[in-house]
C-alpha atoms as a PDB file:
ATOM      1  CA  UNK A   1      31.199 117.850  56.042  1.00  0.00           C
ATOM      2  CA  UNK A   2      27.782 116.501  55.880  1.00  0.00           C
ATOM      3  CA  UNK A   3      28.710 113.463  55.065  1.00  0.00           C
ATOM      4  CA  UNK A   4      31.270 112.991  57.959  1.00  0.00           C
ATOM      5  CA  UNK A   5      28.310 113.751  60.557  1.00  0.00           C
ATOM      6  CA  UNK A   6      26.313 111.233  58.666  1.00  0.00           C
ATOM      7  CA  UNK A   7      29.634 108.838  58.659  1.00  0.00           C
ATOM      8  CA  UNK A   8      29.977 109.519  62.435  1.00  0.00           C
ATOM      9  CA  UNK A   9      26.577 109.561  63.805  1.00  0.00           C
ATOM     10  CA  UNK A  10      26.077 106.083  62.225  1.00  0.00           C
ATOM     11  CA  UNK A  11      29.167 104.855  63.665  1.00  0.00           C
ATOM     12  CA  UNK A  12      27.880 106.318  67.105  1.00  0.00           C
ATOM     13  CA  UNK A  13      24.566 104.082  66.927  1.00  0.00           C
ATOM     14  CA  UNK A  14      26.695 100.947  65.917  1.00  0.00           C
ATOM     15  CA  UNK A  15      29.032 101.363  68.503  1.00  0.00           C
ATOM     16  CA  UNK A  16      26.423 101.936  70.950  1.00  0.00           C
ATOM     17  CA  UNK A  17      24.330  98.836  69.473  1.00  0.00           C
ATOM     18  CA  UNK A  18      27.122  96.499  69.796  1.00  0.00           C
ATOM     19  CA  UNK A  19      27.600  97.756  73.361  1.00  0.00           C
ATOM     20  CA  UNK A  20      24.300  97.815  75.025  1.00  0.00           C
ATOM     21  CA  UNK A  21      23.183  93.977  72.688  1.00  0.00           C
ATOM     22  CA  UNK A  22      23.517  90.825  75.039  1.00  0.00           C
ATOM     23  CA  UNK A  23      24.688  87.910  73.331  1.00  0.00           C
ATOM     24  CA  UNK A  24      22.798  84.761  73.232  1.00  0.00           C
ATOM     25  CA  UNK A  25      24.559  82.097  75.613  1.00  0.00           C
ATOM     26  CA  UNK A  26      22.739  78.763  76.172  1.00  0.00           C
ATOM     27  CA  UNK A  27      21.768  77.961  80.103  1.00  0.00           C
ATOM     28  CA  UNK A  28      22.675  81.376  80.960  1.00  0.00           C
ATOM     29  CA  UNK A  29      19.201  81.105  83.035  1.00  0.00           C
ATOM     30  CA  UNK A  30      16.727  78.234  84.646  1.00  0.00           C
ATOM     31  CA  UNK A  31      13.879  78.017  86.998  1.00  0.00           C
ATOM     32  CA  UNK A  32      13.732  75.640  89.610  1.00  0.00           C
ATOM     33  CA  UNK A  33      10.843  74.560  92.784  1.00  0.00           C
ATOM     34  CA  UNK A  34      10.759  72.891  95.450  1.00  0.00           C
ATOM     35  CA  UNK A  35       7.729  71.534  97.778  1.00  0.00           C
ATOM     36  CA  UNK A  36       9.577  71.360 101.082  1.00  0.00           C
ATOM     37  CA  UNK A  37      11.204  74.866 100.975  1.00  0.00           C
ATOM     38  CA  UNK A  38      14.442  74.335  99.537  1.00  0.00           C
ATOM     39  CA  UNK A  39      15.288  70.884 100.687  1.00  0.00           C
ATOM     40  CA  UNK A  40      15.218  69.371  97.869  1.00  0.00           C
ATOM     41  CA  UNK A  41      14.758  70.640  94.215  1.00  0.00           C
ATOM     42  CA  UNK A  42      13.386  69.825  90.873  1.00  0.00           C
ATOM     43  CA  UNK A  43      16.018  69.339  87.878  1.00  0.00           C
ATOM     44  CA  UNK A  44      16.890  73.049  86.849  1.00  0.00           C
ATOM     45  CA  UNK A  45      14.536  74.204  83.669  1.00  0.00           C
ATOM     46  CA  UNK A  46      17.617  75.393  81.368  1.00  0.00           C
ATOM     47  CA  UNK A  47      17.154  78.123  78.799  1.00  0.00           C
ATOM     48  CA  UNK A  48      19.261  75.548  76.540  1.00  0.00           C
ATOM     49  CA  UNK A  49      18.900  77.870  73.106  1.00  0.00           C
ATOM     50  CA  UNK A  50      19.791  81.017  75.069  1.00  0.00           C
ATOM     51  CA  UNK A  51      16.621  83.215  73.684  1.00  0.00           C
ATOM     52  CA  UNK A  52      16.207  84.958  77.052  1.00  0.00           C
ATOM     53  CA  UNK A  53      12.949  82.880  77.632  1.00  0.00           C
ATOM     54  CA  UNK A  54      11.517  79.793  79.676  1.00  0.00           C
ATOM     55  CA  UNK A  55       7.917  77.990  79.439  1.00  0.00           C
ATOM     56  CA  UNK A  56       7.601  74.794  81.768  1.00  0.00           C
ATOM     57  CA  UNK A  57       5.230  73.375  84.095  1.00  0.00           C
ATOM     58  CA  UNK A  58       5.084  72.463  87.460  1.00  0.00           C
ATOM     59  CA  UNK A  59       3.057  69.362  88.549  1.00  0.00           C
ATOM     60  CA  UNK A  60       2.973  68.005  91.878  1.00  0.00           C
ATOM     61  CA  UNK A  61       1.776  67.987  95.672  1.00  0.00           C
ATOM     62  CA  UNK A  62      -1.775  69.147  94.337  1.00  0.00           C
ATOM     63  CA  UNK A  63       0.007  72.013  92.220  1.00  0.00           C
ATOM     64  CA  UNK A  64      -0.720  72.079  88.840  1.00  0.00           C
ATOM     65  CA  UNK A  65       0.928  75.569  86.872  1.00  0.00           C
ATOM     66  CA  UNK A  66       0.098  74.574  83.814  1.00  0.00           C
ATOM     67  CA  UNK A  67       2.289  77.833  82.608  1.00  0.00           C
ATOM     68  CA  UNK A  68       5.512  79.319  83.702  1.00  0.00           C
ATOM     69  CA  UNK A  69       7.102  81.895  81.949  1.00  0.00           C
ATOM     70  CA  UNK A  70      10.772  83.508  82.440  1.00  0.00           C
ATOM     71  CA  UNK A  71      12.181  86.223  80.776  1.00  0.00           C
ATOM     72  CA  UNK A  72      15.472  87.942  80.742  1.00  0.00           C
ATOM     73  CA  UNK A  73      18.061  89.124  78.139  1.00  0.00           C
ATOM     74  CA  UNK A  74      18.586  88.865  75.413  1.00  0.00           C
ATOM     75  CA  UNK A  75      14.869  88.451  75.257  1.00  0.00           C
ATOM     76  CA  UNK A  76      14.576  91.598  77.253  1.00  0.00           C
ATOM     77  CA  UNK A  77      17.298  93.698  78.854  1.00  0.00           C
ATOM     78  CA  UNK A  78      20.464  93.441  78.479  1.00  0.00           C
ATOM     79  CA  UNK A  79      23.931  92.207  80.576  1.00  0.00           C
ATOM     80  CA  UNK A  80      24.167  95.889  81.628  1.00  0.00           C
ATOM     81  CA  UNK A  81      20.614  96.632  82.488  1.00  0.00           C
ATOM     82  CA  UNK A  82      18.745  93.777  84.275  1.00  0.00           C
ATOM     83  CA  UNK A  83      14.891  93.418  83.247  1.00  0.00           C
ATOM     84  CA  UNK A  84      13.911  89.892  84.596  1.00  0.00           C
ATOM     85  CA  UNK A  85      10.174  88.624  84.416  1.00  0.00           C
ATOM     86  CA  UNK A  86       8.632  85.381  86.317  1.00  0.00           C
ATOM     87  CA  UNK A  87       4.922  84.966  85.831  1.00  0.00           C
ATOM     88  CA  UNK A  88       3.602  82.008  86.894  1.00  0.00           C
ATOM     89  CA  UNK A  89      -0.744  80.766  86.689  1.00  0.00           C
ATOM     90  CA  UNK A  90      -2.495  77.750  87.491  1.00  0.00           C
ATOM     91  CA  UNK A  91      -4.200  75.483  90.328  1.00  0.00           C
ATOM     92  CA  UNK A  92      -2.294  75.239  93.647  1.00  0.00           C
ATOM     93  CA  UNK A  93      -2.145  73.153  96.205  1.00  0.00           C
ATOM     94  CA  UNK A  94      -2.393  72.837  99.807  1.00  0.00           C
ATOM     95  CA  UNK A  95       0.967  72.651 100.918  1.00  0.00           C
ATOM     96  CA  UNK A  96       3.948  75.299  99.785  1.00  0.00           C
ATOM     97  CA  UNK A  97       5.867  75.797  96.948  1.00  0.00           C
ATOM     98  CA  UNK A  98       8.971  77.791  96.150  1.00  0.00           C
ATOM     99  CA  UNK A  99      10.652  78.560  92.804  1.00  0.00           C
ATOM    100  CA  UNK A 100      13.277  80.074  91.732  1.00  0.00           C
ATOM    101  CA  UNK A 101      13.977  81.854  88.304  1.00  0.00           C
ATOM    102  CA  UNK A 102      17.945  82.879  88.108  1.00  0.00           C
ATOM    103  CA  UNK A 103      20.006  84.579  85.596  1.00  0.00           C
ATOM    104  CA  UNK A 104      23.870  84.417  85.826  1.00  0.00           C
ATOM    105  CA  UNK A 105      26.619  87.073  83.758  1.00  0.00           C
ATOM    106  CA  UNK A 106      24.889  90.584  84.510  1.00  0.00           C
ATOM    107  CA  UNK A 107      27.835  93.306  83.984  1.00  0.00           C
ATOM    108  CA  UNK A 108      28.740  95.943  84.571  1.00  0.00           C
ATOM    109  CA  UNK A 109      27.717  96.749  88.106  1.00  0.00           C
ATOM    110  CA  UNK A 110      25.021  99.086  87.933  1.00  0.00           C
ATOM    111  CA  UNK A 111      24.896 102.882  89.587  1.00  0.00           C
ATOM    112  CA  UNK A 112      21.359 102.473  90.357  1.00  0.00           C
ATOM    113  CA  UNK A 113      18.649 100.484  92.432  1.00  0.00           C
ATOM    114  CA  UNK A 114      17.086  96.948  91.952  1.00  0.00           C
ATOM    115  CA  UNK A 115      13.402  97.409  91.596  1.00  0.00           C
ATOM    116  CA  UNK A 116      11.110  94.553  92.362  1.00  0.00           C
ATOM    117  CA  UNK A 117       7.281  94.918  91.690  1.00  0.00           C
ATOM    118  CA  UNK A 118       5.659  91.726  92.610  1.00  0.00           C
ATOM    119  CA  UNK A 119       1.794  91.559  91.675  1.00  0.00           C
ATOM    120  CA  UNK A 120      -0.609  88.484  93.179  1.00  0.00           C
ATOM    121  CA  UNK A 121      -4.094  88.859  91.247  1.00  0.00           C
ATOM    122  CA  UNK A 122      -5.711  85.048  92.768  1.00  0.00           C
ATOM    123  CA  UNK A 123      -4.701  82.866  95.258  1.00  0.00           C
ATOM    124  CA  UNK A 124      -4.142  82.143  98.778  1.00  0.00           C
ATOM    125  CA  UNK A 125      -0.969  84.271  99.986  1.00  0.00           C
ATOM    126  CA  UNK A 126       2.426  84.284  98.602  1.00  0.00           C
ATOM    127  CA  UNK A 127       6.080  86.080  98.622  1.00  0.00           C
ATOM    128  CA  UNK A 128       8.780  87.402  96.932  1.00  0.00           C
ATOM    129  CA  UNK A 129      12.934  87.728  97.456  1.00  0.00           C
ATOM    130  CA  UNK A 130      15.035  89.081  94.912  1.00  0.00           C
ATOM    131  CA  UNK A 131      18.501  88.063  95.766  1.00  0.00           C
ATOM    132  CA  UNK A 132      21.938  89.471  94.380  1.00  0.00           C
ATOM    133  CA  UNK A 133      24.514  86.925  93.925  1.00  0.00           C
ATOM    134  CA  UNK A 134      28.180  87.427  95.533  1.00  0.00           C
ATOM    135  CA  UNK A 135      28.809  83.937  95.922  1.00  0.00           C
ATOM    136  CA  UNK A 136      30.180  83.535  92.749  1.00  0.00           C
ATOM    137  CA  UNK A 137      28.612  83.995  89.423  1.00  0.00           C
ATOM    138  CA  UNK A 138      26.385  80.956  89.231  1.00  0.00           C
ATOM    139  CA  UNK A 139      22.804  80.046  88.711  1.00  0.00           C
ATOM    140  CA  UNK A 140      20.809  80.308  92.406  1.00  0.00           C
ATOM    141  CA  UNK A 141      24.282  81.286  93.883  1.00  0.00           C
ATOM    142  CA  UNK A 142      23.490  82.790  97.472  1.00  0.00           C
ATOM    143  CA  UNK A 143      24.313  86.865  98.275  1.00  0.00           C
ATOM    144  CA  UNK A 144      22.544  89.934  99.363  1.00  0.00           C
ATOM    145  CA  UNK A 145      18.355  89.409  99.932  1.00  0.00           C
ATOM    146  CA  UNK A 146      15.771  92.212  99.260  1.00  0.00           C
ATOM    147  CA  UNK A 147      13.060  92.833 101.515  1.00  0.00           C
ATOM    148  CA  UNK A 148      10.628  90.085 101.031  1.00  0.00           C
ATOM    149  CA  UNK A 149       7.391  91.145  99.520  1.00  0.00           C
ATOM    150  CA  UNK A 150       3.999  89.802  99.048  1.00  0.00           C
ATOM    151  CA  UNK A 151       1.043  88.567 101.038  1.00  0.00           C
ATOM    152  CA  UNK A 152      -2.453  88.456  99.797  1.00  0.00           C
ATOM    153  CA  UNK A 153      -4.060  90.146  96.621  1.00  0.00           C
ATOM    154  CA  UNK A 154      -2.363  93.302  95.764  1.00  0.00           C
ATOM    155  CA  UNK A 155       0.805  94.971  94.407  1.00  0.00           C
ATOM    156  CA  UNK A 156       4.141  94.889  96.457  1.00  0.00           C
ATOM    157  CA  UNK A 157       7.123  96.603  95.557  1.00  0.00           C
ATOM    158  CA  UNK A 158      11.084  96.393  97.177  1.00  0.00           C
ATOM    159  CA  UNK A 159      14.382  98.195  95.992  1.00  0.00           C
ATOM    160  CA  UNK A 160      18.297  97.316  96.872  1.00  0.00           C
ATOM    161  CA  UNK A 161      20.663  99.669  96.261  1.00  0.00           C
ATOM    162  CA  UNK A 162      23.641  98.817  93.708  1.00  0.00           C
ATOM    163  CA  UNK A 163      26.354  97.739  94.698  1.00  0.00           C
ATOM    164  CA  UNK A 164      25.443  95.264  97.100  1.00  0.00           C
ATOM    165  CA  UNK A 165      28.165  94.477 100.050  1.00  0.00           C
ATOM    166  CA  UNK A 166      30.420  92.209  98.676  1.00  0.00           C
ATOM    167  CA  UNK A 167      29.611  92.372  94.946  1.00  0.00           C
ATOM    168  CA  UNK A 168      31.105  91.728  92.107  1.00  0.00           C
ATOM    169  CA  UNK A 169      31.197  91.762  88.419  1.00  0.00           C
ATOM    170  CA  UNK A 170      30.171  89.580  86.558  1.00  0.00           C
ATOM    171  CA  UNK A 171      27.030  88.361  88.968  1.00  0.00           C
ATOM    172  CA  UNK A 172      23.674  86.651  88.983  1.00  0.00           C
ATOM    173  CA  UNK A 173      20.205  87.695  89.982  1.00  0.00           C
ATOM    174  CA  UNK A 174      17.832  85.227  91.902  1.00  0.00           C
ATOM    175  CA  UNK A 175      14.105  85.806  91.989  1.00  0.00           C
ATOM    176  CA  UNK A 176      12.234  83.905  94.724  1.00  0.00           C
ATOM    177  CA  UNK A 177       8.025  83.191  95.176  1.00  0.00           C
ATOM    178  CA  UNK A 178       7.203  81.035  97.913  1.00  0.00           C
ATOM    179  CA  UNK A 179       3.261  79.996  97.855  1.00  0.00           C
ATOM    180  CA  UNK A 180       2.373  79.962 101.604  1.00  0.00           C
ATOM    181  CA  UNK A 181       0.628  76.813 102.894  1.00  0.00           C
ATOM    182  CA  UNK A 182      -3.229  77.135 102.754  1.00  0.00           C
ATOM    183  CA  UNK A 183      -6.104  75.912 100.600  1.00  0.00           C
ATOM    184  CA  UNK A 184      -6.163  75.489  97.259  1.00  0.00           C
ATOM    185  CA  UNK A 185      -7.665  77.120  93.901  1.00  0.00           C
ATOM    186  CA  UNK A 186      -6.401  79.452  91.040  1.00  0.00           C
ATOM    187  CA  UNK A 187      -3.016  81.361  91.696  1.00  0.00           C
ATOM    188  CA  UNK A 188      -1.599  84.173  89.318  1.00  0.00           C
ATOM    189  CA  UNK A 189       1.380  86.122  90.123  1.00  0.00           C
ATOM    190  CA  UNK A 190       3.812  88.018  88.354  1.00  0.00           C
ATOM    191  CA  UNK A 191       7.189  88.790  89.614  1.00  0.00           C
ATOM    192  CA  UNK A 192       9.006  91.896  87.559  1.00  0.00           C
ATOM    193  CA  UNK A 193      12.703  92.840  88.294  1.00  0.00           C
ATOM    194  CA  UNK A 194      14.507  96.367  86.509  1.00  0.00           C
ATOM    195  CA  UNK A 195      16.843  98.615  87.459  1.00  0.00           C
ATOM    196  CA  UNK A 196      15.430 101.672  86.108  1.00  0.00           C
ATOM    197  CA  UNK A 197      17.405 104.388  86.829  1.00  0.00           C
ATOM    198  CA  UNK A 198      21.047 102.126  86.307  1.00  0.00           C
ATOM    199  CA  UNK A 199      22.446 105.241  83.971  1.00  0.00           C
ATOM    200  CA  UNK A 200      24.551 102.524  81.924  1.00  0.00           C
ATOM    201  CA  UNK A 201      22.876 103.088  78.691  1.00  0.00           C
ATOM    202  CA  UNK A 202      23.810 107.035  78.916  1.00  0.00           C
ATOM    203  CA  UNK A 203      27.113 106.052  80.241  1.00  0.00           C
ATOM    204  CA  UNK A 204      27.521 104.044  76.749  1.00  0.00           C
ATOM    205  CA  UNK A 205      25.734 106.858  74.776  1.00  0.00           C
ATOM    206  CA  UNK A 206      28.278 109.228  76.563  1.00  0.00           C
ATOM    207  CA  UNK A 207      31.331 107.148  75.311  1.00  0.00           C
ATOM    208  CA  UNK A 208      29.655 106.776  71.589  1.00  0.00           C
ATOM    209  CA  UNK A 209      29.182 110.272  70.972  1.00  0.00           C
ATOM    210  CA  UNK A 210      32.988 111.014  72.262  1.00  0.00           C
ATOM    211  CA  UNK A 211      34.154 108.702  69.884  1.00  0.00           C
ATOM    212  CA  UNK A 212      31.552 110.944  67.632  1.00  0.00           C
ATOM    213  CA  UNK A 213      33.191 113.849  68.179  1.00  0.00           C
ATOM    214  CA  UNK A 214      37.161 112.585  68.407  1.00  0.00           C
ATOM    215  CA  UNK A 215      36.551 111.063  64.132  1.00  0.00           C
ATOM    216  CA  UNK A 216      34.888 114.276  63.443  1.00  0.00           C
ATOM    217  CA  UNK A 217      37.518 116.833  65.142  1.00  0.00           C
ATOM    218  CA  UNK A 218      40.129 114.729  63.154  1.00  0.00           C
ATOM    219  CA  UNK A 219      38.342 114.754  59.697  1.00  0.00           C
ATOM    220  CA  UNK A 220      37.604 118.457  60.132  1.00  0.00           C
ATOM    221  CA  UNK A 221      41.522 118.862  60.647  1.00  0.00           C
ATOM    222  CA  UNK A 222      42.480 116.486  57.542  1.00  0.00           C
ATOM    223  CA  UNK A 223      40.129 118.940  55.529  1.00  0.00           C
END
């Protein structure tokens, strides 16, 4: 008997490893800027080996952010719980600058809220906008805007409730920081996206340990 709760518990945690592990998929997220506010765009920064992770810089108009960082799964989070990271350091310029950091193939839909925490520790003033793709399930693809968030030195935070109007599964996540126009100097921002209280992982724990107890109810029988 002992060993059939050993036999089923470990087939619980593989079940539930397999379920909650995002697979590596090359270009599956890029960052992108822009000087003149979205008019026109640098070539899209492609995660090409699919790690999850993105270091560039950005040079140009007096801008010089020597360090760029963007994180999502499988580097961390998953497809089913989105935990997306854009920091982003350096000298700025005068004029503004907007990039974008996108992620594409989040499923399921999740039960919770998107939680944005958006953190400027030097610089002249900047912003945030998480967006939630529902126009189709590409990179930057347009859909349902947070609050922005942001302004001078200090910590902002924003939330959207899931499902947004007109969403769909699979789906991509945008995150946003404009630098306003002003003088230059350092910048440092960081730019942090979860969904913390999503309840997928205990919906897949849920389904694991039923599986759990449907081998062990028929092994006890066979006995």
């Amino acid at each position: 008997m002992k060993n059939t709760i050993k036999l089923g518990l470990c087939s619980a945690a593989a079940a539930l490893a397999i379920a909650t592990t995002a697979h590596a998929v090359p270009n599956q997220d890029g960052i992108r800027w822009s000087f003149d506010n979205g008019t026109t765009w640098s070539a899209t920064s492609l995660d090409a080996d699919g790690d999850g992770s993105i270091s560039g810089a950005i040079v140009g108009s007096g801008y010089n952010l020597d360090f760029v960082v963007g994180h999502t799964y499988p580097f961390t989070g998953t497809a089913a719980r989105p935990d997306m990271d854009l920091s982003i350091s350096g000298v700025r310029g005068g004029g503004t600058l907007l990039v974008q950091f996108s992620a594409l193939d989040f499923t399921p839909i999740p039960s919770g809220s998107y939680l944005t925490v958006f953190g400027l520790t030097a610089g002249a003033p900047a912003h945030e906008t998480t967006t939630i793709g529902v126009g189709g399930n590409a990179l930057f693809a347009a859909g349902v805007n947070a609050s922005t968030i942001g302004g001078s030195i200090g910590t902002y935070t924003s939330s959207l409730s899931a499902p947004v109007a007109g969403q769909t599964a699979p789906y991509a996540i945008t995150m946003s920081v404009n630098f306003d126009q002003g003088g230059g100097g350092t910048v440092s921002v960081d730019s942090h996206l979860t969904v913390p209280d999503g309840g997928n992982t205990l919906m897949l724990l849920g389904s694991a340990l039923s599986a759990l107890g449907f081998v062990t109810f028929r092994k006890s029988r066979k006995a």
